[in-house]
N, C-alpha and C. Protein backbone atom coordinates (compact mmCIF):
# COMPACT_ATOMS: atom_id res chain seq x y z
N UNK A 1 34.89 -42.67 19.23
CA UNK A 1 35.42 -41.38 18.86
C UNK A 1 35.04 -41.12 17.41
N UNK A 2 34.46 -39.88 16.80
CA UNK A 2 34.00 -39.58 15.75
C UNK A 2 35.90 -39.10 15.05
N UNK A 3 35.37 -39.36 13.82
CA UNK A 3 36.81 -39.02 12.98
C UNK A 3 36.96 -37.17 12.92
N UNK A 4 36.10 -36.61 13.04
CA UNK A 4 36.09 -35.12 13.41
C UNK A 4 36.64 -34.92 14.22
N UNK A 5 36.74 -35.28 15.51
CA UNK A 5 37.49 -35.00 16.84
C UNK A 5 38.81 -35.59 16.63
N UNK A 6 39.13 -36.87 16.24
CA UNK A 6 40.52 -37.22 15.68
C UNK A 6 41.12 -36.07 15.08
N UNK A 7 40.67 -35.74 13.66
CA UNK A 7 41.19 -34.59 12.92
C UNK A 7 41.43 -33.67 13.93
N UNK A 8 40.29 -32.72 14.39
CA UNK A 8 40.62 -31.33 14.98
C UNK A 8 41.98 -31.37 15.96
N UNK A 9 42.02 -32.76 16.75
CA UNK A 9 43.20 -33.07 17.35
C UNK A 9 44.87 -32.76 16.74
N UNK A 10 44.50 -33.83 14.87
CA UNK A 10 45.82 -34.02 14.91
C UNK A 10 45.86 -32.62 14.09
N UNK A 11 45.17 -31.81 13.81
CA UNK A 11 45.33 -30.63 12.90
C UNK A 11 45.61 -29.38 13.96
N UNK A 12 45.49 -29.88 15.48
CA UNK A 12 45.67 -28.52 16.16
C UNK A 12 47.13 -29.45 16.69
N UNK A 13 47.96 -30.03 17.04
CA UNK A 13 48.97 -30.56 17.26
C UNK A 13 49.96 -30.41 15.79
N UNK A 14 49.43 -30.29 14.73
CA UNK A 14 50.30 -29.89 13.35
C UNK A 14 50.55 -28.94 13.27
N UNK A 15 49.85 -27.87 14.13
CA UNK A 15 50.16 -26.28 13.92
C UNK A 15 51.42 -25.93 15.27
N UNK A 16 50.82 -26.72 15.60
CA UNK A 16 51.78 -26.55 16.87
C UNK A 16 53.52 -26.62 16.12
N UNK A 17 53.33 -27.99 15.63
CA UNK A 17 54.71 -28.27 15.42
C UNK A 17 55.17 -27.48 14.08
N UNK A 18 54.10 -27.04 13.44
CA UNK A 18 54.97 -26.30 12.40
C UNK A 18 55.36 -24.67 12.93
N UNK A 19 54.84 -24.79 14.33
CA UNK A 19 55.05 -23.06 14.55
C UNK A 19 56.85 -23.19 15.31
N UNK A 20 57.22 -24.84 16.09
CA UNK A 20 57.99 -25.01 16.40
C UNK A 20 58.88 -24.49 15.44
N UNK A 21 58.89 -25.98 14.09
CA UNK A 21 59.89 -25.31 13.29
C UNK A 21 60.20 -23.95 12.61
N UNK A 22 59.20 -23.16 12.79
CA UNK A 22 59.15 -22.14 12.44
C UNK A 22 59.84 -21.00 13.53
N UNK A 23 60.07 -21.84 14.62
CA UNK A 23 61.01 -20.90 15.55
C UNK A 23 59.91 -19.74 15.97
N UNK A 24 58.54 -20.14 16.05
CA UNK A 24 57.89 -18.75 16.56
C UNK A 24 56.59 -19.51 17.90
N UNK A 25 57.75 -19.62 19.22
CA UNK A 25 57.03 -20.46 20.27
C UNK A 25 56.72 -19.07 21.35
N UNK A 26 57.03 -17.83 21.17
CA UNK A 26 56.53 -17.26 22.27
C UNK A 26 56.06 -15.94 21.90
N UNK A 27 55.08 -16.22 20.52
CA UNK A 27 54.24 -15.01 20.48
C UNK A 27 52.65 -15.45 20.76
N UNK A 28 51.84 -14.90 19.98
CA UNK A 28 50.35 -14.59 20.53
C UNK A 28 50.04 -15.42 19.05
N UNK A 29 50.45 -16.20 18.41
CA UNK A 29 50.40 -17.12 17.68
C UNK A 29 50.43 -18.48 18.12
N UNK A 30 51.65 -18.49 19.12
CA UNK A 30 51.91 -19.65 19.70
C UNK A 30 50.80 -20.23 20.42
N UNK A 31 50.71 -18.74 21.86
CA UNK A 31 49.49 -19.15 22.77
C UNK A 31 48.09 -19.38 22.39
N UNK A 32 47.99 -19.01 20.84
CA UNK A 32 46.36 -19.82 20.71
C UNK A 32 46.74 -21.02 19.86
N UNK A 33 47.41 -21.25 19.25
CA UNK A 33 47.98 -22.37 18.84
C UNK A 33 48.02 -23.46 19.85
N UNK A 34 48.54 -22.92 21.05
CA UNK A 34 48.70 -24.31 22.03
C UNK A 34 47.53 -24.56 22.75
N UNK A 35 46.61 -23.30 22.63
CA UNK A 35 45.04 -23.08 23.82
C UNK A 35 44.01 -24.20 22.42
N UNK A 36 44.22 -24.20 21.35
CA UNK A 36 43.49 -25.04 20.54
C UNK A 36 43.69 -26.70 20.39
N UNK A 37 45.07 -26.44 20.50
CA UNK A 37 45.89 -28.06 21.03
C UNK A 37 45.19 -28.50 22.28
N UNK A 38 45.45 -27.93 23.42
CA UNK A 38 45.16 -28.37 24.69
C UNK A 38 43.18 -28.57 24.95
N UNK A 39 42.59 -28.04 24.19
CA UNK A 39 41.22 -28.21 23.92
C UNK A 39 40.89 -29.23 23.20
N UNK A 40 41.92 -29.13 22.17
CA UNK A 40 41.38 -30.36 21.21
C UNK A 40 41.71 -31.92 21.78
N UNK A 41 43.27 -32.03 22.77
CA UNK A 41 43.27 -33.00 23.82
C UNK A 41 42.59 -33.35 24.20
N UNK A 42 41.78 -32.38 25.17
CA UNK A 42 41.15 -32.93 26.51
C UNK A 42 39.91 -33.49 25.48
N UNK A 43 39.16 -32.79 24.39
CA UNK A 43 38.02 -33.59 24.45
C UNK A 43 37.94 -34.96 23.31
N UNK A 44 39.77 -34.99 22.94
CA UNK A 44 39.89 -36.21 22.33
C UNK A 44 40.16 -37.13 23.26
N UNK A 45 40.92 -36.97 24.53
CA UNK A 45 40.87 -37.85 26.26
C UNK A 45 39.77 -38.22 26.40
N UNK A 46 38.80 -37.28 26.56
CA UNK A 46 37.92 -37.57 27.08
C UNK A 46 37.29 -38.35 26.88
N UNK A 47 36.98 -38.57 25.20
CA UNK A 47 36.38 -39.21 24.23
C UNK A 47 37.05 -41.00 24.34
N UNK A 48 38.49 -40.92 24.80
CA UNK A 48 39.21 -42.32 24.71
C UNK A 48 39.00 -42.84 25.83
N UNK A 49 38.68 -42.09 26.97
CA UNK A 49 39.32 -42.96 28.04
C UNK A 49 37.43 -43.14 28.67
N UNK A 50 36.29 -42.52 27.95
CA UNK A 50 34.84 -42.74 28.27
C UNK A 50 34.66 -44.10 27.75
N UNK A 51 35.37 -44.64 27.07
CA UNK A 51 34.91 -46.53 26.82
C UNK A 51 35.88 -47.42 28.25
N UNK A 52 34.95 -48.35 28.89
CA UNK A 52 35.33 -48.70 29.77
C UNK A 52 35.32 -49.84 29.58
N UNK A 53 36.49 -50.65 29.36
CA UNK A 53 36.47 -52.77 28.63
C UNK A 53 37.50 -53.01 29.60
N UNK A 54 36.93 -54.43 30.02
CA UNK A 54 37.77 -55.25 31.25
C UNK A 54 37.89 -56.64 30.47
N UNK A 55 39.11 -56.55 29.88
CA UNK A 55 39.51 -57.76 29.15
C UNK A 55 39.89 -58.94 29.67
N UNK A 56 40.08 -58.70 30.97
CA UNK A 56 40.31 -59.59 31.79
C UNK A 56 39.40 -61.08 32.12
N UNK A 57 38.10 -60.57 32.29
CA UNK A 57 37.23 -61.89 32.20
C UNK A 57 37.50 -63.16 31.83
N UNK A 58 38.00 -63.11 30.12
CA UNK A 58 38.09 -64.14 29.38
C UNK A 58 39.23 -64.92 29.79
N UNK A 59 39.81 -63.92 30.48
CA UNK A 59 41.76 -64.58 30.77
C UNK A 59 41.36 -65.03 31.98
N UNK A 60 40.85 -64.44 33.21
CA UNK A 60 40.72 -65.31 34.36
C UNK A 60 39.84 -66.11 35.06
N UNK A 61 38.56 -66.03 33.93
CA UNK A 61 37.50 -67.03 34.35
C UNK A 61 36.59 -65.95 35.16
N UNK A 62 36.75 -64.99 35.78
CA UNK A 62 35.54 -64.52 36.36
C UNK A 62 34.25 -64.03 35.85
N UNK A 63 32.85 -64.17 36.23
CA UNK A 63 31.87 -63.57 35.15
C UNK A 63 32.15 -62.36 34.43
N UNK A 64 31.82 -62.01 33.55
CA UNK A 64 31.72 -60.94 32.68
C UNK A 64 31.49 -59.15 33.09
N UNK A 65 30.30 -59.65 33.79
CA UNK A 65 29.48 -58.30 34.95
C UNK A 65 30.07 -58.87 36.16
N UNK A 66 31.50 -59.17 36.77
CA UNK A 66 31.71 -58.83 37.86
C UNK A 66 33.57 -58.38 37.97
N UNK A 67 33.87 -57.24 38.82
CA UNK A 67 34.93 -56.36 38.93
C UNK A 67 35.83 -56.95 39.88
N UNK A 68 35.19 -57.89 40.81
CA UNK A 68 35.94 -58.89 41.69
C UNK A 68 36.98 -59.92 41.36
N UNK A 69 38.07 -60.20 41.75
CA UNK A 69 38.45 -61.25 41.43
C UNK A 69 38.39 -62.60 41.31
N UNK A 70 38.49 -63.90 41.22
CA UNK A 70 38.54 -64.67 42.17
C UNK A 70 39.26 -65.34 42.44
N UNK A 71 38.74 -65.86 43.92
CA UNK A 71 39.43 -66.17 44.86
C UNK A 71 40.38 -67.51 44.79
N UNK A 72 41.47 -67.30 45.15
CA UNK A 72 41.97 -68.62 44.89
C UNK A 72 42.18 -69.55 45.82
């Protein structure tokens, strides 16, 4: 994950919450406020959950390149 996409994340989730305290959740402030949040989510998700590590190997003995268990 690049530190740019971090930021845009936590800087569109900061507006959010300062519009909370600000008591202004259901104007046309809010809804792009939350449409920039929910964008900036998905492609900070996206970004977390595209690394794929199976830590498991080392703990149960199976090769490295294989998704199988084994058998006991």
């Amino acid at each position: 994950m690049t530190n740019i996409d971090d930021f845009r994340f936590n800087v569109a989730t900061n507006q959010l919450m300062m519009l909370v305290v600000a008591n202004e959740v259901s104007e046309f402030r809010w809804d792009e406020a939350a449409m920039r949040q929910k964008v900036a989510y998905e492609i900070w998700a996206r970004l977390l959950y595209a690394v794929e590590t199976d830590p498991m190997p080392c703990l149960d003995g199976r090769p490295s390149n294989s998704l199988v268990p084994p058998k006991d």
